[in-house]
Each structure stands twice: as structure tokens, then as C-alpha cells.
PDB file of N, CA and C in Angstrom:
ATOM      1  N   UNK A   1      -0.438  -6.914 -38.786  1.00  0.00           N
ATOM      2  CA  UNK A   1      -0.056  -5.681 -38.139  1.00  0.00           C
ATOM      3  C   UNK A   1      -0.337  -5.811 -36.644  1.00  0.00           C
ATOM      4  N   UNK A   2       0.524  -5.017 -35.512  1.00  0.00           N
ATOM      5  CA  UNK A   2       0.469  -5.505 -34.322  1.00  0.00           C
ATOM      6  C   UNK A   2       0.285  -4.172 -33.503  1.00  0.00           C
ATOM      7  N   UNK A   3       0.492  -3.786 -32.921  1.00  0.00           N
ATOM      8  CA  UNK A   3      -0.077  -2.775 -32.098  1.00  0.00           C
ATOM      9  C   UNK A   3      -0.023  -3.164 -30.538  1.00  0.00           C
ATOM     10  N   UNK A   4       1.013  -2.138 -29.191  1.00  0.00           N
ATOM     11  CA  UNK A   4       1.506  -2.469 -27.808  1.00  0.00           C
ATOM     12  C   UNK A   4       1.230  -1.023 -27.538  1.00  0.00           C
ATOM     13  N   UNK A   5       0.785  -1.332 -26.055  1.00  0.00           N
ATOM     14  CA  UNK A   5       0.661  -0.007 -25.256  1.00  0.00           C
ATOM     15  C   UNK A   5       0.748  -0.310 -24.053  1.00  0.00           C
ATOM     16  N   UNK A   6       1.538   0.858 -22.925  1.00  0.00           N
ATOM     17  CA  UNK A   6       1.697   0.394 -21.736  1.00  0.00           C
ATOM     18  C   UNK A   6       0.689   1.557 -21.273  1.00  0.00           C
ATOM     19  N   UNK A   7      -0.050   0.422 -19.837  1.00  0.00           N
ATOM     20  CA  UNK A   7      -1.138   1.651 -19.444  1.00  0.00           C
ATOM     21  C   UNK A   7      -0.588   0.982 -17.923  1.00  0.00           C
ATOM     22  N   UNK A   8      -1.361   2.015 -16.968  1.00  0.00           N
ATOM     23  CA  UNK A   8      -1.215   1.571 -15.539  1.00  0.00           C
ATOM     24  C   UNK A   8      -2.900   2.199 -15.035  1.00  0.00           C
ATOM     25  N   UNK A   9      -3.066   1.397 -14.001  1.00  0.00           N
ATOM     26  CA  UNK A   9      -4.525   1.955 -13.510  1.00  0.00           C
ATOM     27  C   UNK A   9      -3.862   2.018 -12.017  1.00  0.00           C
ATOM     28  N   UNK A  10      -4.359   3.540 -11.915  1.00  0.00           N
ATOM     29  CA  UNK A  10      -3.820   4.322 -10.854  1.00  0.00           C
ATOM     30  C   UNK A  10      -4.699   3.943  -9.474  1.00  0.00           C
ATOM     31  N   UNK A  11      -4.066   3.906  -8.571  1.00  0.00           N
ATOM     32  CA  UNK A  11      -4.649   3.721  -7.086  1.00  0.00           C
ATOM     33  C   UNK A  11      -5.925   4.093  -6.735  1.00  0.00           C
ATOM     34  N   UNK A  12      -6.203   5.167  -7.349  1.00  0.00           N
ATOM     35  CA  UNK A  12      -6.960   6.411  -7.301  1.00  0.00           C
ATOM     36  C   UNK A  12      -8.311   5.958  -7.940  1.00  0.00           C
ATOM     37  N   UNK A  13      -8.536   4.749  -8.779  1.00  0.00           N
ATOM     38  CA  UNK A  13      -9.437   4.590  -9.306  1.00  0.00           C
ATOM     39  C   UNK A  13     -10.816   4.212  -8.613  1.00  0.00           C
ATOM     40  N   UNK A  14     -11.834   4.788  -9.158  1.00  0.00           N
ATOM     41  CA  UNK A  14     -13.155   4.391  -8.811  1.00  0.00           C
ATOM     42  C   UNK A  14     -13.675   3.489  -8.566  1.00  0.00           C
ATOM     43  N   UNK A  15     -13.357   2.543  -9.548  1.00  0.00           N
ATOM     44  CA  UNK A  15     -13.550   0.638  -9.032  1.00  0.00           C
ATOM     45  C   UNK A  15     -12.496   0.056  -8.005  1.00  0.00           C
ATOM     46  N   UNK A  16     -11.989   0.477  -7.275  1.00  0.00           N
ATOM     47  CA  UNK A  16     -11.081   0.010  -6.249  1.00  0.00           C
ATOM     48  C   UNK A  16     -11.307  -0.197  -5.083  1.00  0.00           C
ATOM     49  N   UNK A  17     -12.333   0.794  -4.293  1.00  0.00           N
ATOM     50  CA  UNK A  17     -12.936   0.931  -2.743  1.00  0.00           C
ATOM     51  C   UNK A  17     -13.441  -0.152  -2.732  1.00  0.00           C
ATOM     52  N   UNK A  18     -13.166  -1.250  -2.300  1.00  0.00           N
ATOM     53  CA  UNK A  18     -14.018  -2.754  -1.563  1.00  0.00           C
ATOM     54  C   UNK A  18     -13.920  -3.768  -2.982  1.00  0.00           C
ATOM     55  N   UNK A  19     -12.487  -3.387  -3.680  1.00  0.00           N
ATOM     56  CA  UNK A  19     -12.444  -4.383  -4.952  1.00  0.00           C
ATOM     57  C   UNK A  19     -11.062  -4.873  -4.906  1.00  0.00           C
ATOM     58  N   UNK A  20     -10.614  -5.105  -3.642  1.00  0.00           N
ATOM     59  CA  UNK A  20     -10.829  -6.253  -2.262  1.00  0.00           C
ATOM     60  C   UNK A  20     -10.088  -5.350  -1.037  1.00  0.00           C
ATOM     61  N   UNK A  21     -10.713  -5.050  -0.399  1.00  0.00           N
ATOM     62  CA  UNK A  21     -10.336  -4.425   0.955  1.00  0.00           C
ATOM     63  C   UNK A  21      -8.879  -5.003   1.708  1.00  0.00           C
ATOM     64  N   UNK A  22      -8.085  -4.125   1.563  1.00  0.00           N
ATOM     65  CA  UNK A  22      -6.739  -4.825   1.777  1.00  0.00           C
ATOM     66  C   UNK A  22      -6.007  -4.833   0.985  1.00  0.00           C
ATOM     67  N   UNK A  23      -6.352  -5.428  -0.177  1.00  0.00           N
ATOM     68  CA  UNK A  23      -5.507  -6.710  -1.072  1.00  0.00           C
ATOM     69  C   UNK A  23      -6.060  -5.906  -2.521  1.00  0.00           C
ATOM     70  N   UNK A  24      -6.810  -4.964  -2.710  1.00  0.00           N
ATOM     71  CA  UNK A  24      -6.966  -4.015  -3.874  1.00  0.00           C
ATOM     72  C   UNK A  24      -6.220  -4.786  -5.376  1.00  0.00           C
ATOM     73  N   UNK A  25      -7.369  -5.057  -6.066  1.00  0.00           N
ATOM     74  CA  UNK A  25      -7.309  -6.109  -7.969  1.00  0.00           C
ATOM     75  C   UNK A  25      -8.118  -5.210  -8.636  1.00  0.00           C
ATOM     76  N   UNK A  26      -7.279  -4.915  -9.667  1.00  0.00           N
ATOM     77  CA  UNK A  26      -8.309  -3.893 -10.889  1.00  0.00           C
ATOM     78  C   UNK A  26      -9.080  -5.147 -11.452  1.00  0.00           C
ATOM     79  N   UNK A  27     -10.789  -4.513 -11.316  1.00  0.00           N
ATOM     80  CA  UNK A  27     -11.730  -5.540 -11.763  1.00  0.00           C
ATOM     81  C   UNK A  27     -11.104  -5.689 -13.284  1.00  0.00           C
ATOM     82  N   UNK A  28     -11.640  -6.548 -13.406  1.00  0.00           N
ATOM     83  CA  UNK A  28     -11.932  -7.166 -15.316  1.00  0.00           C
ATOM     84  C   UNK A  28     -12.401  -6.119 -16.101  1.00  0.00           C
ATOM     85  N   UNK A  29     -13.446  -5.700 -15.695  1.00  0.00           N
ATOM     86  CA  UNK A  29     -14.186  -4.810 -16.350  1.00  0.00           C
ATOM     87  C   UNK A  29     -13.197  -3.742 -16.843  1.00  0.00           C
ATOM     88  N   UNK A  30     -12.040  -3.068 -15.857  1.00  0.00           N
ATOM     89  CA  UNK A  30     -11.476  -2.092 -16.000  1.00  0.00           C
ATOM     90  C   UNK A  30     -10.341  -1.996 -16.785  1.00  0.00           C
ATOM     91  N   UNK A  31      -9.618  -3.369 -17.131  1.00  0.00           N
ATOM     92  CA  UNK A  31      -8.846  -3.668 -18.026  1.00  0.00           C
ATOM     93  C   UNK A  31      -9.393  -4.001 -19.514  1.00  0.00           C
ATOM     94  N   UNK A  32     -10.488  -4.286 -19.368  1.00  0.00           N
ATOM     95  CA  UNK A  32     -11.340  -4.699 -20.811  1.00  0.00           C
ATOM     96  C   UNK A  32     -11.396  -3.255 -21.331  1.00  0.00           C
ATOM     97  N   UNK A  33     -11.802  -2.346 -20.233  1.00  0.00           N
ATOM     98  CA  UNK A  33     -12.137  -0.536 -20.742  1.00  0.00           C
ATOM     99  C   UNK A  33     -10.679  -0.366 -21.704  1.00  0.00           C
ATOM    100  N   UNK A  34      -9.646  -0.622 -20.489  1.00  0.00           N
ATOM    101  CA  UNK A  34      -8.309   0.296 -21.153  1.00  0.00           C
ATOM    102  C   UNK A  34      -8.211  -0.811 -22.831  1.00  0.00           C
ATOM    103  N   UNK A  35      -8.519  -1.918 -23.171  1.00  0.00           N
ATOM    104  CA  UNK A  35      -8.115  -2.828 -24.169  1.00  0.00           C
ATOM    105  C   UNK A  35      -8.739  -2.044 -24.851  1.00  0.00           C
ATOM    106  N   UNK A  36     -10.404  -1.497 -25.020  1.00  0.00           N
ATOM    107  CA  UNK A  36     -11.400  -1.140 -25.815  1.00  0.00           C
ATOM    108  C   UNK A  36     -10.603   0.250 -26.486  1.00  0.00           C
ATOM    109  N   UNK A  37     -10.127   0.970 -25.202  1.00  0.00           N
ATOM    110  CA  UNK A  37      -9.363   2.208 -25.659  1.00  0.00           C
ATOM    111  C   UNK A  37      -8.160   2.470 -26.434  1.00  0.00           C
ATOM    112  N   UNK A  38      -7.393   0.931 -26.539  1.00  0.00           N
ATOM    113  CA  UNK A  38      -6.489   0.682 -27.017  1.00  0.00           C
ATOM    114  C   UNK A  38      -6.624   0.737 -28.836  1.00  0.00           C
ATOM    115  N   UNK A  39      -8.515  -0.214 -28.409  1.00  0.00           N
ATOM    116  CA  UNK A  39      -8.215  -0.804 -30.063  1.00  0.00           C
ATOM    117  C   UNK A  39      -8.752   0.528 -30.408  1.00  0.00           C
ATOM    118  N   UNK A  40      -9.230   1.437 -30.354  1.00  0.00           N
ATOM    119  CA  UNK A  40      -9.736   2.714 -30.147  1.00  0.00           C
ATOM    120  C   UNK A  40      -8.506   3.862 -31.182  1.00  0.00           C
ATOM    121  N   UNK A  41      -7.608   3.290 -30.173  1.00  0.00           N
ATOM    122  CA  UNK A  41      -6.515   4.521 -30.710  1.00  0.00           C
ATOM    123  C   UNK A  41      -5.460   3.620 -31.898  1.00  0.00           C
ATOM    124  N   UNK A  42      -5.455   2.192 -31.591  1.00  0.00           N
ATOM    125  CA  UNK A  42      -4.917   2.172 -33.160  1.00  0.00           C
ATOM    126  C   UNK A  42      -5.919   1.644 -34.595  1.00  0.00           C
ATOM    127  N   UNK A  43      -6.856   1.534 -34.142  1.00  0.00           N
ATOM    128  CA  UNK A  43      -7.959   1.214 -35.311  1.00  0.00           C
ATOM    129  C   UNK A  43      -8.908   2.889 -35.106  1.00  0.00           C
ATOM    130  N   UNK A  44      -8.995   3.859 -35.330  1.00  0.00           N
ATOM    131  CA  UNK A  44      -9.733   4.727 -35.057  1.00  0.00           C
ATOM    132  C   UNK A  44     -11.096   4.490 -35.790  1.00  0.00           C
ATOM    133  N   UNK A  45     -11.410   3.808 -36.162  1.00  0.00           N
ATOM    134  CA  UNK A  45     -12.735   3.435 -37.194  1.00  0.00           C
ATOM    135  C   UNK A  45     -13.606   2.413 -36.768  1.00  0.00           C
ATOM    136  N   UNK A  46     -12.699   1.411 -35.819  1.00  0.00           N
ATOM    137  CA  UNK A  46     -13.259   0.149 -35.224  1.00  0.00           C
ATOM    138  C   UNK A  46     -14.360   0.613 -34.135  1.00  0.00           C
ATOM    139  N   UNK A  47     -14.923  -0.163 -33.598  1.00  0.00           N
ATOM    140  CA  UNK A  47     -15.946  -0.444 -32.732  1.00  0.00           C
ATOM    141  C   UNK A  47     -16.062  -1.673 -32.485  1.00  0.00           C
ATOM    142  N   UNK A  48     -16.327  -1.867 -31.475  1.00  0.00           N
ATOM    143  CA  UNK A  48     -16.248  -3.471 -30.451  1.00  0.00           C
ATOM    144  C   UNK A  48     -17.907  -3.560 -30.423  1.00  0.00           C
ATOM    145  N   UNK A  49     -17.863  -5.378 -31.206  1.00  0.00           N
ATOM    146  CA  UNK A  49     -19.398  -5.870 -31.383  1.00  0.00           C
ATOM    147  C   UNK A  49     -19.298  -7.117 -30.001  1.00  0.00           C
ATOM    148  N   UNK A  50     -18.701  -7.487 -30.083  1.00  0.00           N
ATOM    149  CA  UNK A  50     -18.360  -8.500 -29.020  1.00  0.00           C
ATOM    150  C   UNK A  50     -16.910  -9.146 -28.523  1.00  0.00           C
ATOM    151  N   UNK A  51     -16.741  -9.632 -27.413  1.00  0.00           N
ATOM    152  CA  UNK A  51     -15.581 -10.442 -27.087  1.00  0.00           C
ATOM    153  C   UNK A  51     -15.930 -11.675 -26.952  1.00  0.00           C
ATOM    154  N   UNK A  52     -15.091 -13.083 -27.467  1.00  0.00           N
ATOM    155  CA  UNK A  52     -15.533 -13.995 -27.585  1.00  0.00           C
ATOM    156  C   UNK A  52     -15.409 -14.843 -26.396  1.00  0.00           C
ATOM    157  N   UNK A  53     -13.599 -14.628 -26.145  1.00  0.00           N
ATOM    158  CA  UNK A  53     -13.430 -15.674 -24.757  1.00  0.00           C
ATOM    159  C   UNK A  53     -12.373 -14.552 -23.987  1.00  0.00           C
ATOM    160  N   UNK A  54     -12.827 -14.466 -22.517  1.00  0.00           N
ATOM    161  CA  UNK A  54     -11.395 -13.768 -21.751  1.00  0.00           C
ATOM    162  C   UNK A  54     -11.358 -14.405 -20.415  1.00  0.00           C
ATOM    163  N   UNK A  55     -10.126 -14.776 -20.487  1.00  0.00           N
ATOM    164  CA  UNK A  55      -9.649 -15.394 -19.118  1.00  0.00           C
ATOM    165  C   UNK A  55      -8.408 -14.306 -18.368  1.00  0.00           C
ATOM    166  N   UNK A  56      -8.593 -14.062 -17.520  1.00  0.00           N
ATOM    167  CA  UNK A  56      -8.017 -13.784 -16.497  1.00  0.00           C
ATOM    168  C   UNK A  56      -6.622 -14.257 -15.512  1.00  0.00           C
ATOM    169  N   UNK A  57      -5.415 -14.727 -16.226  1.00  0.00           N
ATOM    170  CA  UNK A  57      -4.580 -15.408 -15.600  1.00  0.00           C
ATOM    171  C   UNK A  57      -4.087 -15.158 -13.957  1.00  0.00           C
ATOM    172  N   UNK A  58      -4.066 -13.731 -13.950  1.00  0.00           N
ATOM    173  CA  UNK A  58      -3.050 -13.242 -12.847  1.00  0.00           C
ATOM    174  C   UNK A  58      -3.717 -12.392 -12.586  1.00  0.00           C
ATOM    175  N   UNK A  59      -4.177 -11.804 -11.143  1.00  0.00           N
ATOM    176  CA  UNK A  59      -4.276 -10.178 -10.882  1.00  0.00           C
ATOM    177  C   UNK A  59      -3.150  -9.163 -11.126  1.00  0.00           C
ATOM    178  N   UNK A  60      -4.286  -8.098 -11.621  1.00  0.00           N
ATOM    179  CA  UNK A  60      -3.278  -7.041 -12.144  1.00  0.00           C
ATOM    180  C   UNK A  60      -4.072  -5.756 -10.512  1.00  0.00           C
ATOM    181  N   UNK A  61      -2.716  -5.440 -10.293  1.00  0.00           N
ATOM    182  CA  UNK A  61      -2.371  -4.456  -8.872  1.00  0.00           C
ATOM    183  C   UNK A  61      -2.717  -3.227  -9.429  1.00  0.00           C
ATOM    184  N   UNK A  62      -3.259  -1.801  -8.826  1.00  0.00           N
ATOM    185  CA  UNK A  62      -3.200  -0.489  -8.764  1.00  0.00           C
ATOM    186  C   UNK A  62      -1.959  -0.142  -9.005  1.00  0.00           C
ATOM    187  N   UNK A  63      -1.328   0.623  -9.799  1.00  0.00           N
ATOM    188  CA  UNK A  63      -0.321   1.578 -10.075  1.00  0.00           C
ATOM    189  C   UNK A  63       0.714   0.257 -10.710  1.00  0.00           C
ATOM    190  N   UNK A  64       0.372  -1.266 -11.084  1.00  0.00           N
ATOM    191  CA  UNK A  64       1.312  -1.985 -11.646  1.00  0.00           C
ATOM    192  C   UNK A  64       0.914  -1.992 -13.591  1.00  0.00           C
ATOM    193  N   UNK A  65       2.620  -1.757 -14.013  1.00  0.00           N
ATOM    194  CA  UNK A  65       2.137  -1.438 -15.126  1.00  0.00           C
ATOM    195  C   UNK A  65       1.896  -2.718 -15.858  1.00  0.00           C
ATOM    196  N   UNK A  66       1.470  -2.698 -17.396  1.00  0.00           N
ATOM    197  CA  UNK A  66       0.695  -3.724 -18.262  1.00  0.00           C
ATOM    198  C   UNK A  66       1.065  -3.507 -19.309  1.00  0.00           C
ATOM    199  N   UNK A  67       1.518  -4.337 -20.708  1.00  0.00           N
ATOM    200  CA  UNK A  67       1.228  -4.029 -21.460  1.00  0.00           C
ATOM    201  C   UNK A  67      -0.036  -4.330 -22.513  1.00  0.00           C
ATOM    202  N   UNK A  68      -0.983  -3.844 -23.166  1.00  0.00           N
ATOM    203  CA  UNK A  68      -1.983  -4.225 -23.666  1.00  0.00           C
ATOM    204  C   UNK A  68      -1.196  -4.490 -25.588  1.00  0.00           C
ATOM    205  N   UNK A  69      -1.423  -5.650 -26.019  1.00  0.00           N
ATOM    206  CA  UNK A  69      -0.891  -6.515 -27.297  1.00  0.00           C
ATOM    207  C   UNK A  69      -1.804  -6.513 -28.523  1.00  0.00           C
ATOM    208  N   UNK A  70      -1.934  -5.515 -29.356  1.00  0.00           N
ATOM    209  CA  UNK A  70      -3.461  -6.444 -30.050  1.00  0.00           C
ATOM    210  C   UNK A  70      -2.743  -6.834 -31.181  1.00  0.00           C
ATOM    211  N   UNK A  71      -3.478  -7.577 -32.205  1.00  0.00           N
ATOM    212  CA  UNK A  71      -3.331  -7.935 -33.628  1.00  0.00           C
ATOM    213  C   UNK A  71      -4.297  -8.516 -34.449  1.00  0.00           C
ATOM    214  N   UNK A  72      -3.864  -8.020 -35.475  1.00  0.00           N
ATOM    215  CA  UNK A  72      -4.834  -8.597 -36.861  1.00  0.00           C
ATOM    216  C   UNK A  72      -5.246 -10.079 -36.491  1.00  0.00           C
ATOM    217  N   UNK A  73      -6.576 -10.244 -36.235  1.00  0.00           N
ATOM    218  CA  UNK A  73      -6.770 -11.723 -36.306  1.00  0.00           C
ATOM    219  C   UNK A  73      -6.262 -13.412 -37.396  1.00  0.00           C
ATOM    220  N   UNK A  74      -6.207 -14.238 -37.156  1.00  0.00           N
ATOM    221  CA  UNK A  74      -5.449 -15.076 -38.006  1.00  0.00           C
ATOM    222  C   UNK A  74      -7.097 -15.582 -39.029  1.00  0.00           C
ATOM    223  N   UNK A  75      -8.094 -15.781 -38.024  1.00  0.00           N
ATOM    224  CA  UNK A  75      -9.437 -16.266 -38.250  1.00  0.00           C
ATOM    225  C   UNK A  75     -10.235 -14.947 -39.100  1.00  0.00           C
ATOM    226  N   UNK A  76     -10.415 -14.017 -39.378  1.00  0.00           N
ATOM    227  CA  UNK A  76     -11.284 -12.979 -39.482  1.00  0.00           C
ATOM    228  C   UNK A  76     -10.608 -11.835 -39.995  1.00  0.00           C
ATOM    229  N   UNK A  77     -10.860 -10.911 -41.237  1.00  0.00           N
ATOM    230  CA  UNK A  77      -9.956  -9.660 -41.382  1.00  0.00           C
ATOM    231  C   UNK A  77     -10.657  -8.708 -40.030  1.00  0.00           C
ATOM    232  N   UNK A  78     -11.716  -8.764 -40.108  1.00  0.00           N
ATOM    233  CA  UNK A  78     -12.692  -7.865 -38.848  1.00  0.00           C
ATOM    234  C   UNK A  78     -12.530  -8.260 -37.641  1.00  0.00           C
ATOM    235  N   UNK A  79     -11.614  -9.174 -37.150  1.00  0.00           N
ATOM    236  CA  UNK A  79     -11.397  -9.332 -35.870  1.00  0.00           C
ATOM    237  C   UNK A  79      -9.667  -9.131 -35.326  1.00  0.00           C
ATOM    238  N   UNK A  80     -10.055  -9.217 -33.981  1.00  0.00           N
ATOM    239  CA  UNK A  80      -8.775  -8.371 -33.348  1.00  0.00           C
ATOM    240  C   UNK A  80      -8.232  -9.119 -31.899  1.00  0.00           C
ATOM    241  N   UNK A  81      -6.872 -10.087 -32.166  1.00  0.00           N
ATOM    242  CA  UNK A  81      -6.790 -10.840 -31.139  1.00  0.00           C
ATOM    243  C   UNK A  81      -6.289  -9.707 -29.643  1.00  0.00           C
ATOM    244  N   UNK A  82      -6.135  -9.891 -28.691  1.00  0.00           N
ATOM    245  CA  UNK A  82      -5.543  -9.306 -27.977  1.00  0.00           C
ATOM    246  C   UNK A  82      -4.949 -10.262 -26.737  1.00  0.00           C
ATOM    247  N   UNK A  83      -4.125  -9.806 -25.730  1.00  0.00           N
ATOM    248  CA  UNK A  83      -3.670 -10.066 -24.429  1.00  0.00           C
ATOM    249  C   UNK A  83      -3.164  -9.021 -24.039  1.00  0.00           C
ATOM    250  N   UNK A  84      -2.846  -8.901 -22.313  1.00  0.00           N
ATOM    251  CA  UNK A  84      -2.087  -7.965 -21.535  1.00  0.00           C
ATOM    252  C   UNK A  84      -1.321  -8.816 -20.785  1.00  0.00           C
ATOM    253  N   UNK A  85      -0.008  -8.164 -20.854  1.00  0.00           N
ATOM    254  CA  UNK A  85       1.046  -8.752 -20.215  1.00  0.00           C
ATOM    255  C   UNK A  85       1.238  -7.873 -19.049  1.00  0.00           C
ATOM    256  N   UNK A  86       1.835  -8.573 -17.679  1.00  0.00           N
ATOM    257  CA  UNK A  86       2.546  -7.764 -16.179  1.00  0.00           C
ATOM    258  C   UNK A  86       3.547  -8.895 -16.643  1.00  0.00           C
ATOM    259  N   UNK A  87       4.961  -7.700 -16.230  1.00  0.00           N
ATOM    260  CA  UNK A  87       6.436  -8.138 -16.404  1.00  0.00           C
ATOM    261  C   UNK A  87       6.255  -9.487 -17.393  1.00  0.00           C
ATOM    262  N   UNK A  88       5.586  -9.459 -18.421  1.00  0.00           N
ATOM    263  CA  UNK A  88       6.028 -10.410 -19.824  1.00  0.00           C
ATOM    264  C   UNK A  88       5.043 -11.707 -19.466  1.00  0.00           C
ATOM    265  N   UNK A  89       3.989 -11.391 -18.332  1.00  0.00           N
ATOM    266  CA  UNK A  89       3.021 -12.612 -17.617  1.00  0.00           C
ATOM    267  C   UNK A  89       1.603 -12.175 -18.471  1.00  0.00           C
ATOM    268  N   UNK A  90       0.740 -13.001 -19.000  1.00  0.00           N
ATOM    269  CA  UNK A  90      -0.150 -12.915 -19.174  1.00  0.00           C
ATOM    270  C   UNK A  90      -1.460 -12.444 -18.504  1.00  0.00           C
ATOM    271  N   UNK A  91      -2.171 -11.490 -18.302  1.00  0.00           N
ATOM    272  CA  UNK A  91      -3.254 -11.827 -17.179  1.00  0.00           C
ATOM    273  C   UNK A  91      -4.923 -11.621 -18.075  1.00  0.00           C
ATOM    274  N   UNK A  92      -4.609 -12.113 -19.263  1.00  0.00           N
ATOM    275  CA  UNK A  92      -5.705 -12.469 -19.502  1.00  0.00           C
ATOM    276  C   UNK A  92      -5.566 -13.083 -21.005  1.00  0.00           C
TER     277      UNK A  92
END
């Protein structure tokens, strides 16, 4: 079972002032939030014990949208793969 959501993190956000002056990148942290919220709203029962590996391909921009991907793990019934795509690009 698979599960897509498009989110955008707005200009406006709190982690943004000096998260890079100029050149403004939604931290890691803030895309991991919206993933958590993701698995949130299609697992309503789940809870996040850990993440194993996340890489970061591409910066993701203020007000650029994303889509967040999850799915049933191939390894684990209790685990939950994920990625976020910008325009069909990976950035993590």
C-alpha cells in the first residue's frame, strides 16, 4: 500500500531567518516534521521509533512544492519506506 502528499513550506516559516541568508533551504529537520505528519495522517495509529538512513539529494526552496511518497516496507511489516520528490527529483 502506498500513500503521496503534496506539501509546500511557506516563506513565512520559523526555521528560515539565517537558514541561509540570501539563498533561504528548508532545514532537514523541517521536511522530516512534514514526512512524520504524513505518516501521521495515513497510518493514524503509527508512531515514529526511529529513522534509519536520510540523505538529502537537492535543496528544497520556501514556497517550492514536494511531494512526500511513503510505503509499506519490503524488509519489515512495521516499517515505512519513504522519499520526497521536487518536480519528480528526489531530495532525500
Amino acid at each position: 500500500m502506498n500513500f503521496e502528499v503534496r506539501r509546500t513550506i511557506g516563506a513565512d516559516h520559523p526555521s528560515l531567518p539565517g537558514h541561509f541568508p540570501g539563498i533561504p533551504i528548508v532545514p532537514g529537520v523541517v521536511i522530516l516534521d512534514e514526512i512524520v505528519a504524513a505518516l501521521t495522517e495515513w497510518r493514524k495509529d503509527s508512531h515514529l521509533t526511529v529513522i534509519r538512513v536520510v540523505k538529502f539529494l537537492v535543496p528544497l526552496r520556501p514556497e517550492q512544492p514536494f511531494t512526500i511518497c511513503l510505503s509499506a516496507s519490503q524488509d519489515a511489516e512495521s516499517e515505512v519506506d519513504f522519499c520526497c520528490r521536487v518536480e519528480d527529483r528526489k531530495t532525500e
